[in-house]
Protein backbone atom coordinates (compact mmCIF):
# COMPACT_ATOMS: atom_id res chain seq x y z
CA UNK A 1 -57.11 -14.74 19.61
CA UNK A 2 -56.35 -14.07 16.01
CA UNK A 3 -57.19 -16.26 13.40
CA UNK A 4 -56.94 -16.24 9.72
CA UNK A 5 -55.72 -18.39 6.24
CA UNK A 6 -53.46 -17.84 3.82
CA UNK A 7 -53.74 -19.13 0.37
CA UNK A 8 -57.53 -21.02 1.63
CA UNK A 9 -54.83 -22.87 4.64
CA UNK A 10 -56.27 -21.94 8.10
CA UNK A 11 -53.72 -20.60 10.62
CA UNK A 12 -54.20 -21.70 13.71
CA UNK A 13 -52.77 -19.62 16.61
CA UNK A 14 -50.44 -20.83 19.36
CA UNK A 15 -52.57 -19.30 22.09
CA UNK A 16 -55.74 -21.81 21.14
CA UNK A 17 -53.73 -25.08 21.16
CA UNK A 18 -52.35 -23.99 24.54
CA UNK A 19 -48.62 -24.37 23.24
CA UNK A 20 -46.20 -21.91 23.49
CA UNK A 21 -43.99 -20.37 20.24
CA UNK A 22 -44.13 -18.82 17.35
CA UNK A 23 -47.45 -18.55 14.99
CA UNK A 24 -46.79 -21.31 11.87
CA UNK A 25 -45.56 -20.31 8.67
CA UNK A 26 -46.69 -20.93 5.81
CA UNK A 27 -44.19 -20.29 2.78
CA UNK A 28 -44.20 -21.39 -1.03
CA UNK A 29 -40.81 -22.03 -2.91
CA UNK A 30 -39.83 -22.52 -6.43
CA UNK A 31 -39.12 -26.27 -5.75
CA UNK A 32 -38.42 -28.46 -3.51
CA UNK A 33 -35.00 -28.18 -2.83
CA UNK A 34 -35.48 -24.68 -2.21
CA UNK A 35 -38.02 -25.03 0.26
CA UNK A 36 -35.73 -27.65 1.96
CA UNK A 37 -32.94 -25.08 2.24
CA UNK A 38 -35.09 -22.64 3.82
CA UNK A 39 -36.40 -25.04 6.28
CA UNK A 40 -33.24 -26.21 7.29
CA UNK A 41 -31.58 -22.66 7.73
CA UNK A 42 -34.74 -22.05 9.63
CA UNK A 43 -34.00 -24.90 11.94
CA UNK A 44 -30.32 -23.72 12.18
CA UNK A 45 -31.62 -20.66 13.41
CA UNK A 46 -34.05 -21.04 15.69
CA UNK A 47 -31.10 -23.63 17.48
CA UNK A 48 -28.15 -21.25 16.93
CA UNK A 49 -29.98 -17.70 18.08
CA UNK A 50 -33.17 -18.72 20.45
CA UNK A 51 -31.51 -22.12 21.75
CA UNK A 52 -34.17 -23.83 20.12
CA UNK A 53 -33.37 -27.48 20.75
CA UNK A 54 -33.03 -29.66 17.97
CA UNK A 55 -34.81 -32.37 19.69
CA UNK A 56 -37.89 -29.65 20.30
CA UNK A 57 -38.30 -29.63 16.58
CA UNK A 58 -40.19 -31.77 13.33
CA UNK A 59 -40.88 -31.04 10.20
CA UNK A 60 -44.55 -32.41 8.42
CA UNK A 61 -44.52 -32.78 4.90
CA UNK A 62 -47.01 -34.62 2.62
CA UNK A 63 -45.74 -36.08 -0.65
CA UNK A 64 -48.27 -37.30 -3.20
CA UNK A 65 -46.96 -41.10 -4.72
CA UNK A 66 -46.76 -39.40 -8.02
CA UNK A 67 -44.32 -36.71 -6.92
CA UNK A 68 -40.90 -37.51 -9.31
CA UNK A 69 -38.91 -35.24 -6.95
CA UNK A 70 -37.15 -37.55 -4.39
CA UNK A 71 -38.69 -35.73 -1.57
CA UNK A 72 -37.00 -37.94 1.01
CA UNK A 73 -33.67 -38.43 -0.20
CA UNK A 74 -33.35 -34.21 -0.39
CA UNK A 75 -34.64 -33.51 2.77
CA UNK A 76 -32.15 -35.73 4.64
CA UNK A 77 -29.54 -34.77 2.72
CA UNK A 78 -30.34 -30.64 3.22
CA UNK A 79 -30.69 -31.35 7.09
CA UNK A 80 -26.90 -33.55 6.63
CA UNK A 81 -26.03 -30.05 4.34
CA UNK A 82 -26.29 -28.08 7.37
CA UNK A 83 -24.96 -30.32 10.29
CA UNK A 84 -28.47 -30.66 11.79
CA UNK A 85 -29.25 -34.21 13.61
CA UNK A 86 -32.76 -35.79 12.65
CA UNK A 87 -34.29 -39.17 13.71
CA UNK A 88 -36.80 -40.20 10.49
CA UNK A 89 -40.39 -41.73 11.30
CA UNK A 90 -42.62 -42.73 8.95
């Protein structure tokens, strides 16, 4: 099992959570929009090329309450962007 951290965040391997895919990625973007984008083309990928399906995925994200970026409203419209369904919890 391989372990390790990037920027002080811990990777955790598939293997030792007994779930199958790839490792997690962690990735830093200019802004937040950005970082939406790639997610999203991400998303498109892994359901267009490895039949990934959409209903197998989530996305995590933290958002502090004094973040002036409207986190929320850009996300959901990225994921509308690129024709990808999402249900929203929070």
């Amino acid at each position: 099992m391989v372990t390790g951290s990037v920027e002080e965040q811990e990777i955790t391997p598939p293997q030792s959570t007994r779930r199958k895919g790839p490792d997690p990625v962690l990735l830093r973007a200019k802004s937040w929009s950005p970082e939406a984008q790639i997610v999203a083309k991400t998303i498109k990928n892994l359901h267009s090329e490895k039949l990934v399906p959409y209903d197998d995925m989530l996305i995590l994200y933290r958002v502090k309450h004094t973040h002036i970026v409207g986190v929320v409203d850009t996300l959901k419209y990225i994921l509308n962007k690129y024709g990808i369904p999402f249900t929203w919890v929070t």
